[in-house]
PDB file of N, CA and C in Angstrom:
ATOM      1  N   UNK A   1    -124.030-197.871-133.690  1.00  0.00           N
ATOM      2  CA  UNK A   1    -125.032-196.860-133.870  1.00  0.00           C
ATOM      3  C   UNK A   1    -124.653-195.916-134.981  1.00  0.00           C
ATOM      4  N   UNK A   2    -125.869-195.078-135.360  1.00  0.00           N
ATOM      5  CA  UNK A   2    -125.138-194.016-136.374  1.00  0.00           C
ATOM      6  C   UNK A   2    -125.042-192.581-135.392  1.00  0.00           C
ATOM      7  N   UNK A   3    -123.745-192.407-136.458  1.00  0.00           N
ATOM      8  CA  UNK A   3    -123.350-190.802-135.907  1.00  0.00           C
ATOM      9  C   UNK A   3    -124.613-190.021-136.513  1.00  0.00           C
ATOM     10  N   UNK A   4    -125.094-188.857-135.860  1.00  0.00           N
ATOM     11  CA  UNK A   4    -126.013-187.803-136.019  1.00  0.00           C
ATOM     12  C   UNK A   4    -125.116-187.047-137.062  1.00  0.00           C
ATOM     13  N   UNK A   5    -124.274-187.013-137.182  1.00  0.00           N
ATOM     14  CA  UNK A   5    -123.713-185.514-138.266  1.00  0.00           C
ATOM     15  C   UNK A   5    -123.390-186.772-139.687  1.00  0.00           C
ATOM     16  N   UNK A   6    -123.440-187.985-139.610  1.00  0.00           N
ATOM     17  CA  UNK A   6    -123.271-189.037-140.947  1.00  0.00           C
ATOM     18  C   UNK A   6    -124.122-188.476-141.551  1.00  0.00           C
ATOM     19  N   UNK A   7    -124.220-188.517-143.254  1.00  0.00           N
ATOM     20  CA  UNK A   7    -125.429-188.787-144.037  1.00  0.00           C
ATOM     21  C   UNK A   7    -125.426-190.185-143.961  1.00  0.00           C
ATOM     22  N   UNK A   8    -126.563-190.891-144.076  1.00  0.00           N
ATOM     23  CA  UNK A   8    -126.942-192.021-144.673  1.00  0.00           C
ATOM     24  C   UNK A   8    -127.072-192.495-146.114  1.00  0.00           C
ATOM     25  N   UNK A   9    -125.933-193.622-146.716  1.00  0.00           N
ATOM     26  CA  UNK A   9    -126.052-193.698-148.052  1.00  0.00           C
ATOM     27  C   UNK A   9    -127.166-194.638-148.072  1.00  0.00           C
ATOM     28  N   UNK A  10    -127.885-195.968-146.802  1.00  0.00           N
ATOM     29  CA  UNK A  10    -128.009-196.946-147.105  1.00  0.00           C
ATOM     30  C   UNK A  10    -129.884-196.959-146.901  1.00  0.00           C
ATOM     31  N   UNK A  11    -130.914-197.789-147.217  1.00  0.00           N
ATOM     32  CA  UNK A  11    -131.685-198.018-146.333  1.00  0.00           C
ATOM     33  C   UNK A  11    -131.578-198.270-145.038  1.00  0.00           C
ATOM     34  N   UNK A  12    -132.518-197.911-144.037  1.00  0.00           N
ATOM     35  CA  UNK A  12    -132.471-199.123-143.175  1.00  0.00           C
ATOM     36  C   UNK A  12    -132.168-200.578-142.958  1.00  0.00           C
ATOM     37  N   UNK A  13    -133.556-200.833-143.835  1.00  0.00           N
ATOM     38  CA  UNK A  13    -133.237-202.178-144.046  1.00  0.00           C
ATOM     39  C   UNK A  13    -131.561-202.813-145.024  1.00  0.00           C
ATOM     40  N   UNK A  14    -131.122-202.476-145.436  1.00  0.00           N
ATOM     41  CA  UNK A  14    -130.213-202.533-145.806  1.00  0.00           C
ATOM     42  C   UNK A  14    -128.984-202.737-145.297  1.00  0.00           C
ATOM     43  N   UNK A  15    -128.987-201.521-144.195  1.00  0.00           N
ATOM     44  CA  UNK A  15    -128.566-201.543-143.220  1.00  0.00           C
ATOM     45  C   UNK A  15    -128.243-202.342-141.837  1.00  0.00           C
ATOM     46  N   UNK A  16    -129.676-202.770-141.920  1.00  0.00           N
ATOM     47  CA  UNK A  16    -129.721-204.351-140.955  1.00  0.00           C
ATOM     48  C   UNK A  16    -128.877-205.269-141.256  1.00  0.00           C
ATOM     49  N   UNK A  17    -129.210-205.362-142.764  1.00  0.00           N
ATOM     50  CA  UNK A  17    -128.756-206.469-143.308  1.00  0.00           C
ATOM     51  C   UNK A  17    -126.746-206.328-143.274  1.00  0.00           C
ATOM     52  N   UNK A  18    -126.265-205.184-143.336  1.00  0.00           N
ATOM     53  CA  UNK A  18    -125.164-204.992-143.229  1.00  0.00           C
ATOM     54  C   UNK A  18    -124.256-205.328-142.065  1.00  0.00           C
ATOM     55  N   UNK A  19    -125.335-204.727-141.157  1.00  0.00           N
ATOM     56  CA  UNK A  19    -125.056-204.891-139.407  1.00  0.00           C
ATOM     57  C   UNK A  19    -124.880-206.448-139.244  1.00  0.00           C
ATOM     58  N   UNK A  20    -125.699-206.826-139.627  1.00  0.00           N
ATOM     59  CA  UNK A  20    -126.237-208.764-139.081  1.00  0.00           C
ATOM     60  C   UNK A  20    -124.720-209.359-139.431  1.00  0.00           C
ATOM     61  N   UNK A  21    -124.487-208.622-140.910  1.00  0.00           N
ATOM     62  CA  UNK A  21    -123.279-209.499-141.389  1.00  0.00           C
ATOM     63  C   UNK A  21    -122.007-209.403-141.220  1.00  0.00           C
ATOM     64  N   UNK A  22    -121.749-207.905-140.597  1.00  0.00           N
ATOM     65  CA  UNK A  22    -120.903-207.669-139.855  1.00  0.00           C
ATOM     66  C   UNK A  22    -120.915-208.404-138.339  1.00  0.00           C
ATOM     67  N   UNK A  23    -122.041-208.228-137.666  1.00  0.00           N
ATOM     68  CA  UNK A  23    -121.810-209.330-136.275  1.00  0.00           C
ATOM     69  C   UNK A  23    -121.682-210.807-136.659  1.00  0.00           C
ATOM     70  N   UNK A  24    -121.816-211.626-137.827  1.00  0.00           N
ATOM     71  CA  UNK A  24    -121.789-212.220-137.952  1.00  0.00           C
ATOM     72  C   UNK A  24    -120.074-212.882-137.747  1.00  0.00           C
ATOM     73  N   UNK A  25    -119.775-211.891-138.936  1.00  0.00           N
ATOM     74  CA  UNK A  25    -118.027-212.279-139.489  1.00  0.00           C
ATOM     75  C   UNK A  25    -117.380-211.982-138.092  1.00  0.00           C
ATOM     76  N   UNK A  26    -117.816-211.351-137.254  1.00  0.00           N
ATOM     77  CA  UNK A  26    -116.679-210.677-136.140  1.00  0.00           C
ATOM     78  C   UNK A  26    -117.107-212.249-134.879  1.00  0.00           C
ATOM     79  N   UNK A  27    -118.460-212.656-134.754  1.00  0.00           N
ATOM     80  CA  UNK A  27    -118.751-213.961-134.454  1.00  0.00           C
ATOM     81  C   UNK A  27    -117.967-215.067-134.748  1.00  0.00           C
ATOM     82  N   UNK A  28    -117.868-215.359-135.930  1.00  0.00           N
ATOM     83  CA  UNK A  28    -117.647-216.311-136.965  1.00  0.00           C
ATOM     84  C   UNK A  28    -115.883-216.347-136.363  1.00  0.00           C
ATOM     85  N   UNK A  29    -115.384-215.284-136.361  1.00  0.00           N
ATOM     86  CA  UNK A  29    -113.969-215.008-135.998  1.00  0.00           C
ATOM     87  C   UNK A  29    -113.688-215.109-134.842  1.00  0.00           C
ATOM     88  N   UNK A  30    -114.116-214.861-133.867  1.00  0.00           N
ATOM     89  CA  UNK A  30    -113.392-214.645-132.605  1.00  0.00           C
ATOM     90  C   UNK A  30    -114.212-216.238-132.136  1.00  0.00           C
ATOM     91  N   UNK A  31    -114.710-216.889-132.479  1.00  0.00           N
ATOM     92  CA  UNK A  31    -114.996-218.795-132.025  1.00  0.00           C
ATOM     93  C   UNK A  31    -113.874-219.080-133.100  1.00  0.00           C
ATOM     94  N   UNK A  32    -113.467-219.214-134.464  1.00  0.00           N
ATOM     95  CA  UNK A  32    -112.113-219.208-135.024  1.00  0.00           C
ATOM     96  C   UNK A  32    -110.875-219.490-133.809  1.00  0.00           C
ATOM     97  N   UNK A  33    -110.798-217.970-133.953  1.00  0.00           N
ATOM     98  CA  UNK A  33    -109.852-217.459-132.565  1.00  0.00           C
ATOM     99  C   UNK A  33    -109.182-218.357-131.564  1.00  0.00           C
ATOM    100  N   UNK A  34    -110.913-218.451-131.030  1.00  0.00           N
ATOM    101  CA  UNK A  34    -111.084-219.107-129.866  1.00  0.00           C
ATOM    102  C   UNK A  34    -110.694-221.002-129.754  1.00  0.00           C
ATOM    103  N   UNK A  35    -110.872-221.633-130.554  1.00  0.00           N
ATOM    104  CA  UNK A  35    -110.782-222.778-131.254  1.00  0.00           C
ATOM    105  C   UNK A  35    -109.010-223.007-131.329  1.00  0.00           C
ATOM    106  N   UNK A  36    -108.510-221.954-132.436  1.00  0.00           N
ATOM    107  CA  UNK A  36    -107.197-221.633-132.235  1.00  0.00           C
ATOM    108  C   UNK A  36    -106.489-221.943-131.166  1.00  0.00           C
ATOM    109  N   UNK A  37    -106.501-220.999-130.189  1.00  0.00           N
ATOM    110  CA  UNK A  37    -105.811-220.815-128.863  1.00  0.00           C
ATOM    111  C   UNK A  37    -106.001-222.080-128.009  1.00  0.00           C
ATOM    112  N   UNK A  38    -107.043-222.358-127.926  1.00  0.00           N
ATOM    113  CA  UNK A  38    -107.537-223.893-127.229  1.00  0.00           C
ATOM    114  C   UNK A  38    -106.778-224.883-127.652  1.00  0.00           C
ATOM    115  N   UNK A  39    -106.956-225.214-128.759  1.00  0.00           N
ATOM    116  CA  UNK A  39    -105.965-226.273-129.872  1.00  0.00           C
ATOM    117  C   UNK A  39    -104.813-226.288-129.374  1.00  0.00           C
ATOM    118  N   UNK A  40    -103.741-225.281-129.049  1.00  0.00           N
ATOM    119  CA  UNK A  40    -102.633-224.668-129.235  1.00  0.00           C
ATOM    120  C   UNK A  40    -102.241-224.170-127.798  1.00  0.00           C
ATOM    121  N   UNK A  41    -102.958-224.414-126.730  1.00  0.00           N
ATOM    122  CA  UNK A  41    -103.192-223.663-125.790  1.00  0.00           C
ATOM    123  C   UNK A  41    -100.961-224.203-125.382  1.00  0.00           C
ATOM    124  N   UNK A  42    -100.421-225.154-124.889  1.00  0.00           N
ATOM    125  CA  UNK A  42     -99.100-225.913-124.873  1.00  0.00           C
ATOM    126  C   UNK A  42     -98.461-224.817-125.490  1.00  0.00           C
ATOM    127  N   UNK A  43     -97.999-224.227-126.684  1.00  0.00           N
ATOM    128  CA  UNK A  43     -97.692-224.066-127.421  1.00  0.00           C
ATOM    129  C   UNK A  43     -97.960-222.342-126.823  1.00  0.00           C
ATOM    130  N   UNK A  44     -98.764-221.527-126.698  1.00  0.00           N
ATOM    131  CA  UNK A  44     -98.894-220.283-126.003  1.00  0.00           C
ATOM    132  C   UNK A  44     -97.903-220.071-124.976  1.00  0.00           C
ATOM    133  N   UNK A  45     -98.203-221.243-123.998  1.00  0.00           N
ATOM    134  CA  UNK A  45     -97.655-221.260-122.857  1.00  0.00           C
ATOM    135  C   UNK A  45     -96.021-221.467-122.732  1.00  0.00           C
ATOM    136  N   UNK A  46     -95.395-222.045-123.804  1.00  0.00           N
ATOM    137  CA  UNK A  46     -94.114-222.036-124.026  1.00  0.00           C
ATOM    138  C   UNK A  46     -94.109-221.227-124.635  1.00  0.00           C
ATOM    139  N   UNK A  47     -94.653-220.019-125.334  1.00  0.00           N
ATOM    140  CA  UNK A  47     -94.147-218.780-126.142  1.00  0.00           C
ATOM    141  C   UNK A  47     -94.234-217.475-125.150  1.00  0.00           C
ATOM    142  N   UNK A  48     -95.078-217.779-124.237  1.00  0.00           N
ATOM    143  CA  UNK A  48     -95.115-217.020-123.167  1.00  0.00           C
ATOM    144  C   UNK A  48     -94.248-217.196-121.879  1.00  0.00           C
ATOM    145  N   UNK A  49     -93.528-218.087-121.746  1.00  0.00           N
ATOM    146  CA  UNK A  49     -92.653-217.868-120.727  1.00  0.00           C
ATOM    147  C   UNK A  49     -91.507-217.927-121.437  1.00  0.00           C
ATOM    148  N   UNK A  50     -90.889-218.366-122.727  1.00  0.00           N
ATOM    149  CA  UNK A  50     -90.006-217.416-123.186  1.00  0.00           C
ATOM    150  C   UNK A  50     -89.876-216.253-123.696  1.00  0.00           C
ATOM    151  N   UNK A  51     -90.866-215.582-123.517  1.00  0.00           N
ATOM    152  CA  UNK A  51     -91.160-214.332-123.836  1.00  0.00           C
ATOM    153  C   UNK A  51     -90.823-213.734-122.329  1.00  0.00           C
ATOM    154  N   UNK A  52     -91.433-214.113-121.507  1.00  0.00           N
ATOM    155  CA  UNK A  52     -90.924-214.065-119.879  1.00  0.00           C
ATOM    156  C   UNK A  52     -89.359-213.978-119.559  1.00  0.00           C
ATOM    157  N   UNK A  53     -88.524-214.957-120.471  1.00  0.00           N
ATOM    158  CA  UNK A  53     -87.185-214.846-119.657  1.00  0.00           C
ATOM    159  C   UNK A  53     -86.444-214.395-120.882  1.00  0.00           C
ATOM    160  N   UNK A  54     -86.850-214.334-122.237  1.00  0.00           N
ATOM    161  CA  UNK A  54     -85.891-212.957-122.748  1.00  0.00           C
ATOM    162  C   UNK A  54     -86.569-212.036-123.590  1.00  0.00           C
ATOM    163  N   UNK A  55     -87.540-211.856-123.233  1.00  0.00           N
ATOM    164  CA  UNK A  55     -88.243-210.821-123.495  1.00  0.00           C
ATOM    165  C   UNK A  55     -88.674-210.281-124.488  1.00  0.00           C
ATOM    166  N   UNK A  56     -87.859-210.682-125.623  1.00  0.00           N
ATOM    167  CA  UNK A  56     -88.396-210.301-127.200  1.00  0.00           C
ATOM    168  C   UNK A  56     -87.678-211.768-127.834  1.00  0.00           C
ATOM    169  N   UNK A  57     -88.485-212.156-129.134  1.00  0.00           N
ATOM    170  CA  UNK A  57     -88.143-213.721-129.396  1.00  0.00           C
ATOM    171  C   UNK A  57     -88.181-213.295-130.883  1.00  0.00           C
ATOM    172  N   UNK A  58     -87.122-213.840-131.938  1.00  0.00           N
ATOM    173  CA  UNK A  58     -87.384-213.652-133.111  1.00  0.00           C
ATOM    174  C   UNK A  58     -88.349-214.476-133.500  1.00  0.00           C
ATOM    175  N   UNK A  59     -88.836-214.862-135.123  1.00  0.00           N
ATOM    176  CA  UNK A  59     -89.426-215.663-135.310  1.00  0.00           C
ATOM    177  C   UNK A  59     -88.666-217.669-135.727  1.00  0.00           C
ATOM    178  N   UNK A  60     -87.537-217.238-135.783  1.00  0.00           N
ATOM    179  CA  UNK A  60     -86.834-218.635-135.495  1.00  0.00           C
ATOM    180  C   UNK A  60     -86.436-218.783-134.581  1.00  0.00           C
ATOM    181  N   UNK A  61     -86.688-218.239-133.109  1.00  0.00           N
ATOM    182  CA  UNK A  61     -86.442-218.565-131.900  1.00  0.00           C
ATOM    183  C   UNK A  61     -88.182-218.976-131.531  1.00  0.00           C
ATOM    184  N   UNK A  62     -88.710-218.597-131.802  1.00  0.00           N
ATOM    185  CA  UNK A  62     -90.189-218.734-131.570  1.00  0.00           C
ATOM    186  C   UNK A  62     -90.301-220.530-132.163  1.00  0.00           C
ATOM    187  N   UNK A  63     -89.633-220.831-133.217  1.00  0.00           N
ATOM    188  CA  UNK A  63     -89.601-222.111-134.002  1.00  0.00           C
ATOM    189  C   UNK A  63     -89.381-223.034-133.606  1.00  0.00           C
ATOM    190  N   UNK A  64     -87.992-222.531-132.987  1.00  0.00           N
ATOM    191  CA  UNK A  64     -86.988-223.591-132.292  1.00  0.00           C
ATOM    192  C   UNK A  64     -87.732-223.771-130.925  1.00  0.00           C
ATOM    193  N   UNK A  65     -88.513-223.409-129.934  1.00  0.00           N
ATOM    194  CA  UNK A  65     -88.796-223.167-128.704  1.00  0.00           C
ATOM    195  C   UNK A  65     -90.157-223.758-128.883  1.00  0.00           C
ATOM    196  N   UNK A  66     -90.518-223.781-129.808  1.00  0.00           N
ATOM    197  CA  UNK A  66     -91.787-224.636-129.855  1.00  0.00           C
ATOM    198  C   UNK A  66     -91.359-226.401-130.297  1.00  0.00           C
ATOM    199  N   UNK A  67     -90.616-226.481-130.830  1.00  0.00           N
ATOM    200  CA  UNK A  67     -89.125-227.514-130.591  1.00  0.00           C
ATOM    201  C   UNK A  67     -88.479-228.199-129.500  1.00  0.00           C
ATOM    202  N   UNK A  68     -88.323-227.141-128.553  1.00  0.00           N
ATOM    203  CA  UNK A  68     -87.694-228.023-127.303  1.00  0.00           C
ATOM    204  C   UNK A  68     -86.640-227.413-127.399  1.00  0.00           C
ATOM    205  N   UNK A  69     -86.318-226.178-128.078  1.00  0.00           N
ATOM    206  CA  UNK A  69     -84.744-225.736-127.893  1.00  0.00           C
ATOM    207  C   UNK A  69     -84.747-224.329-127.541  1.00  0.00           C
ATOM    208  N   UNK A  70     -84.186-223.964-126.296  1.00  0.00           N
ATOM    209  CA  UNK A  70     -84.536-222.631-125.971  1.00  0.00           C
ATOM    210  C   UNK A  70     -83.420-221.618-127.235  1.00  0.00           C
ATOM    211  N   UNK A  71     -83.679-220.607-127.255  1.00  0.00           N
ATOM    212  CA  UNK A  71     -83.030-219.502-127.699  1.00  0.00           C
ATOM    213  C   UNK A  71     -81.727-219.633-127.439  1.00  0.00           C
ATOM    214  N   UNK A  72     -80.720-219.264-128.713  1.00  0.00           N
ATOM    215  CA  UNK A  72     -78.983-218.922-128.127  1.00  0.00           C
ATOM    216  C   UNK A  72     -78.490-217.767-128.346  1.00  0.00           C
ATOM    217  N   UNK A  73     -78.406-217.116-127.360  1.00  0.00           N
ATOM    218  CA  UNK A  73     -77.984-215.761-127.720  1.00  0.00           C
ATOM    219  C   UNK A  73     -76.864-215.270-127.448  1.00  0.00           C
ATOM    220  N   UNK A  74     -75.788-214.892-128.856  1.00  0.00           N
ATOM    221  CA  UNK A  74     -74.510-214.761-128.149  1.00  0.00           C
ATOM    222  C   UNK A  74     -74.006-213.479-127.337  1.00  0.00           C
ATOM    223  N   UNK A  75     -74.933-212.963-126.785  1.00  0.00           N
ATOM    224  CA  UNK A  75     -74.138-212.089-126.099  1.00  0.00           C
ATOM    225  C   UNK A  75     -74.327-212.415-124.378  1.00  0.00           C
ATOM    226  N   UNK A  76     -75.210-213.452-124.129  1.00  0.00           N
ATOM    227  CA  UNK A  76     -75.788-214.035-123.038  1.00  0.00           C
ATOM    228  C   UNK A  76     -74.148-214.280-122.550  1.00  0.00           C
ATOM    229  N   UNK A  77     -74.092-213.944-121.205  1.00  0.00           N
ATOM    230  CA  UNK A  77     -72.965-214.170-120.076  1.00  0.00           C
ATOM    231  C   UNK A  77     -72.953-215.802-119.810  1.00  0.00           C
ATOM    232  N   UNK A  78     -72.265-216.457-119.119  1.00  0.00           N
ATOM    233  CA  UNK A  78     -72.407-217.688-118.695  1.00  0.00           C
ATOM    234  C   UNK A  78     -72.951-217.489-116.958  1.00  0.00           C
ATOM    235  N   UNK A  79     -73.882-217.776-117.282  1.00  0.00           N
ATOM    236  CA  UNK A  79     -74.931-217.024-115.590  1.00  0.00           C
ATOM    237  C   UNK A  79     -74.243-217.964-114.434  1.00  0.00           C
ATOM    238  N   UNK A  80     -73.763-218.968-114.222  1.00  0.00           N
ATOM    239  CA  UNK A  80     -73.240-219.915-113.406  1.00  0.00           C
ATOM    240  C   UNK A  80     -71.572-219.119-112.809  1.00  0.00           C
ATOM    241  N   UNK A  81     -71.213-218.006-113.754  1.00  0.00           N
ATOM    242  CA  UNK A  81     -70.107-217.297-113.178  1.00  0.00           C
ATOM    243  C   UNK A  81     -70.549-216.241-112.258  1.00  0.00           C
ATOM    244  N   UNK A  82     -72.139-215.478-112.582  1.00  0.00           N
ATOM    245  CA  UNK A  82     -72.404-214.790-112.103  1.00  0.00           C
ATOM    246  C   UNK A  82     -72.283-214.886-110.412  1.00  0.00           C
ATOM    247  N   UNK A  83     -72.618-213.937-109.768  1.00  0.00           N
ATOM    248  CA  UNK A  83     -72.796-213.819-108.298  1.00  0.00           C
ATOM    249  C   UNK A  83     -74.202-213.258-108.004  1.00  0.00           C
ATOM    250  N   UNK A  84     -75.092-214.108-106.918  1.00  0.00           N
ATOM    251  CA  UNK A  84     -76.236-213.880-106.694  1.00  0.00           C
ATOM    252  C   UNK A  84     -77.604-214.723-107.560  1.00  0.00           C
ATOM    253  N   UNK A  85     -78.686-214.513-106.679  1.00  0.00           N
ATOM    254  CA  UNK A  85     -79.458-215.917-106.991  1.00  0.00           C
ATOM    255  C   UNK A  85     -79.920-215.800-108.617  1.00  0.00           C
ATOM    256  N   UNK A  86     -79.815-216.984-108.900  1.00  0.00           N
ATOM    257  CA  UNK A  86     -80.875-217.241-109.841  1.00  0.00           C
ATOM    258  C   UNK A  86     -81.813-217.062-110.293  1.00  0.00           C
ATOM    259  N   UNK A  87     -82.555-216.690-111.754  1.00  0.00           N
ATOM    260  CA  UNK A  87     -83.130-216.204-111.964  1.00  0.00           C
ATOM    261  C   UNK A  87     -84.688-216.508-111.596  1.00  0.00           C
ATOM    262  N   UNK A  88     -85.704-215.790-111.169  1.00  0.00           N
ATOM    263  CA  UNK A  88     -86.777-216.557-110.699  1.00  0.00           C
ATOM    264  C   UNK A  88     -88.041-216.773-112.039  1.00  0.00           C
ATOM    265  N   UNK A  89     -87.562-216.011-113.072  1.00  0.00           N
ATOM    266  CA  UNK A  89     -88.123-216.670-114.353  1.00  0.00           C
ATOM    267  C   UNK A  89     -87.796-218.251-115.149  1.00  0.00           C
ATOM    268  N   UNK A  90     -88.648-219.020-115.074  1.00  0.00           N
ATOM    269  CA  UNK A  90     -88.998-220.202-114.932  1.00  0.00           C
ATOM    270  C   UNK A  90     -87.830-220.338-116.646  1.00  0.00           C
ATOM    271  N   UNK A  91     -87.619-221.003-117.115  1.00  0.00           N
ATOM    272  CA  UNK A  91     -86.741-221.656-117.871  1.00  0.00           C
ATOM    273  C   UNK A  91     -87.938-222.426-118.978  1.00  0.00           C
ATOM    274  N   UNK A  92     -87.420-221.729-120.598  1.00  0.00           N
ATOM    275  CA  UNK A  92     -88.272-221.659-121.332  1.00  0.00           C
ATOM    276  C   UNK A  92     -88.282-223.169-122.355  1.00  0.00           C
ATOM    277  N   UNK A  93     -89.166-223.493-123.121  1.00  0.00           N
ATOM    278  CA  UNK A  93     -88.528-224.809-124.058  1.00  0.00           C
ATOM    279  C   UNK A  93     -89.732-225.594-123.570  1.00  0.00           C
ATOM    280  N   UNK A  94     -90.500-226.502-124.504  1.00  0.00           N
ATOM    281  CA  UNK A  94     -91.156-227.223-124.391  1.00  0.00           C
ATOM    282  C   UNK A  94     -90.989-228.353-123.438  1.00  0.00           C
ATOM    283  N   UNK A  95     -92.252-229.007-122.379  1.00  0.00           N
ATOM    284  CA  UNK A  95     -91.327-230.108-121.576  1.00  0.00           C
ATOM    285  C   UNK A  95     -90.345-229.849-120.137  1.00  0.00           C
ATOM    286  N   UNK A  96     -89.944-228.768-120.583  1.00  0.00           N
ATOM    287  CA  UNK A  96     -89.519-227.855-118.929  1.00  0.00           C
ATOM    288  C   UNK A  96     -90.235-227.459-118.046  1.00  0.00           C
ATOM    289  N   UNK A  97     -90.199-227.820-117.433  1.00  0.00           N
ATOM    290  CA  UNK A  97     -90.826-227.141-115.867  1.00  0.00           C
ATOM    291  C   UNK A  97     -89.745-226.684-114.621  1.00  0.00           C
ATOM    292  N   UNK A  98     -90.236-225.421-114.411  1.00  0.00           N
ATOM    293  CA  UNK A  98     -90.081-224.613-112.843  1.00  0.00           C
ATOM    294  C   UNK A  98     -89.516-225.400-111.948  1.00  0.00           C
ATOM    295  N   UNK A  99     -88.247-224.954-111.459  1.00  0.00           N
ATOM    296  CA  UNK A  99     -87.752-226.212-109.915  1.00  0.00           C
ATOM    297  C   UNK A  99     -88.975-225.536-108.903  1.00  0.00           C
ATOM    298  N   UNK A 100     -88.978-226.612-108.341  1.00  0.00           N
ATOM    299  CA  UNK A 100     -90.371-226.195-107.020  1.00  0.00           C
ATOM    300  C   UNK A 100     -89.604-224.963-105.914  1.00  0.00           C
ATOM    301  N   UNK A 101     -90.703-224.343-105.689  1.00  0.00           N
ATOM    302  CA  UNK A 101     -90.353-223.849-105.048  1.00  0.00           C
ATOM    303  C   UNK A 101     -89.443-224.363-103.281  1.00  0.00           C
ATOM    304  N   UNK A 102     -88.587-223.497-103.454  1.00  0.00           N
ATOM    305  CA  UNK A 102     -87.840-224.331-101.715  1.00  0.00           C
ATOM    306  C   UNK A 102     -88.591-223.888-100.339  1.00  0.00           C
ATOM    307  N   UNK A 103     -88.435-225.367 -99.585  1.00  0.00           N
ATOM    308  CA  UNK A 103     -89.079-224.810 -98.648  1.00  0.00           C
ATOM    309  C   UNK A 103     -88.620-224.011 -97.558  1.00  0.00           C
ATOM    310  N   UNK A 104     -89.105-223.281 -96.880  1.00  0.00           N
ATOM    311  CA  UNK A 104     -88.538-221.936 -96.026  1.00  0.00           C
ATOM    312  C   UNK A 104     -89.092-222.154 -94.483  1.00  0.00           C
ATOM    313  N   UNK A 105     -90.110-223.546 -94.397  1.00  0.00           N
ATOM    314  CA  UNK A 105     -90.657-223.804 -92.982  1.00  0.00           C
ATOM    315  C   UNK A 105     -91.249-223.021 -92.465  1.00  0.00           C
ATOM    316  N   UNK A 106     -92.120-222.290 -93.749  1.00  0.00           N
ATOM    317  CA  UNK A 106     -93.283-221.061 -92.786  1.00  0.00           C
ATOM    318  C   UNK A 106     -92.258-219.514 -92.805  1.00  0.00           C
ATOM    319  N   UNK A 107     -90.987-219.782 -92.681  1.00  0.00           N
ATOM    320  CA  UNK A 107     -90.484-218.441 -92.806  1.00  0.00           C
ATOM    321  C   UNK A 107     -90.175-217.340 -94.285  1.00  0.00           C
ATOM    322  N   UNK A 108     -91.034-216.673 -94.323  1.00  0.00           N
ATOM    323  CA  UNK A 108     -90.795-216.024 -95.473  1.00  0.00           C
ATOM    324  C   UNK A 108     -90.706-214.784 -95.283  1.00  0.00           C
ATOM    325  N   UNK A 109     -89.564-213.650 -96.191  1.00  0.00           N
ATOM    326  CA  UNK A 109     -89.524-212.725 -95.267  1.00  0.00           C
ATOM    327  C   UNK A 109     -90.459-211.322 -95.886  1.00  0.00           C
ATOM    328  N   UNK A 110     -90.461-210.555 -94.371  1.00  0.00           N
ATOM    329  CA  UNK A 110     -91.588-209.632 -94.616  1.00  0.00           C
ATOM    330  C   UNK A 110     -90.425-208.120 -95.436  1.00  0.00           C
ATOM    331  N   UNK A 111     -92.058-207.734 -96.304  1.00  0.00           N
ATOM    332  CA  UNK A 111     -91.768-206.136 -96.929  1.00  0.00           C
ATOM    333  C   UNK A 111     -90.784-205.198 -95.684  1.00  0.00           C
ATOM    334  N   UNK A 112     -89.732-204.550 -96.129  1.00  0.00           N
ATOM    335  CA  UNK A 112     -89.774-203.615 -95.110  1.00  0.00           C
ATOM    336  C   UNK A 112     -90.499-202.296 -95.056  1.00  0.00           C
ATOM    337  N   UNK A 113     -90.885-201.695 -93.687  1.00  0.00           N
ATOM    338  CA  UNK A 113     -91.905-200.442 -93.658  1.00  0.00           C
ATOM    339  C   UNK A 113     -91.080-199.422 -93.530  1.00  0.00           C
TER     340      UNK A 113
END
């Protein structure tokens, strides 16, 4: 819409014509977009769960991980020395998948009040 305190440089009609072509390009772009992400959708989904388990990714870790090679980071501990469970962020790298969840036989435990 126009602001009330704007002057107007344009016609109306002119104006239409400006508008149309602006919804057009912002149209034109976001099916682009959309096309994009679809294509590529694999490829999101491994940038997003390593984004999940270390949280910021350079752009040659982003490279390599669309690759099949997770991130090496040397200041990363050797987690297998650690004490206490495992991490429940799924393990990043093309081709990887989540260990299933274990089963608990209905017992799962409740919030405390």
């Amino acid at each position: 819409g126009h602001s009330i305190a704007r002057t107007q440089n344009l016609s109306d009609e002119t104006q239409t014509v400006v508008d149309e072509e602006i919804h057009r390009l912002v149209d034109e772009s976001f099916e682009h977009a959309r096309k994009i992400i679809t294509t590529h959708l694999d490829d999101l989904h491994t940038i997003a769960r390593g984004l999940l388990e270390y949280e910021t990714l350079s752009g040659d870790e982003i490279k390599d991980l669309l690759k099949g090679k997770p991130p090496v980071r040397e200041f990363a501990a050797d987690v297998t020395s650690r004490p206490g469970p495992a991490s429940a962020v799924p393990a990043a790298g093309r081709g990887k998948k989540a260990p299933p969840e274990p089963d608990t036989g209905g017992l799962e435990p409740k919030p405390a009040t």
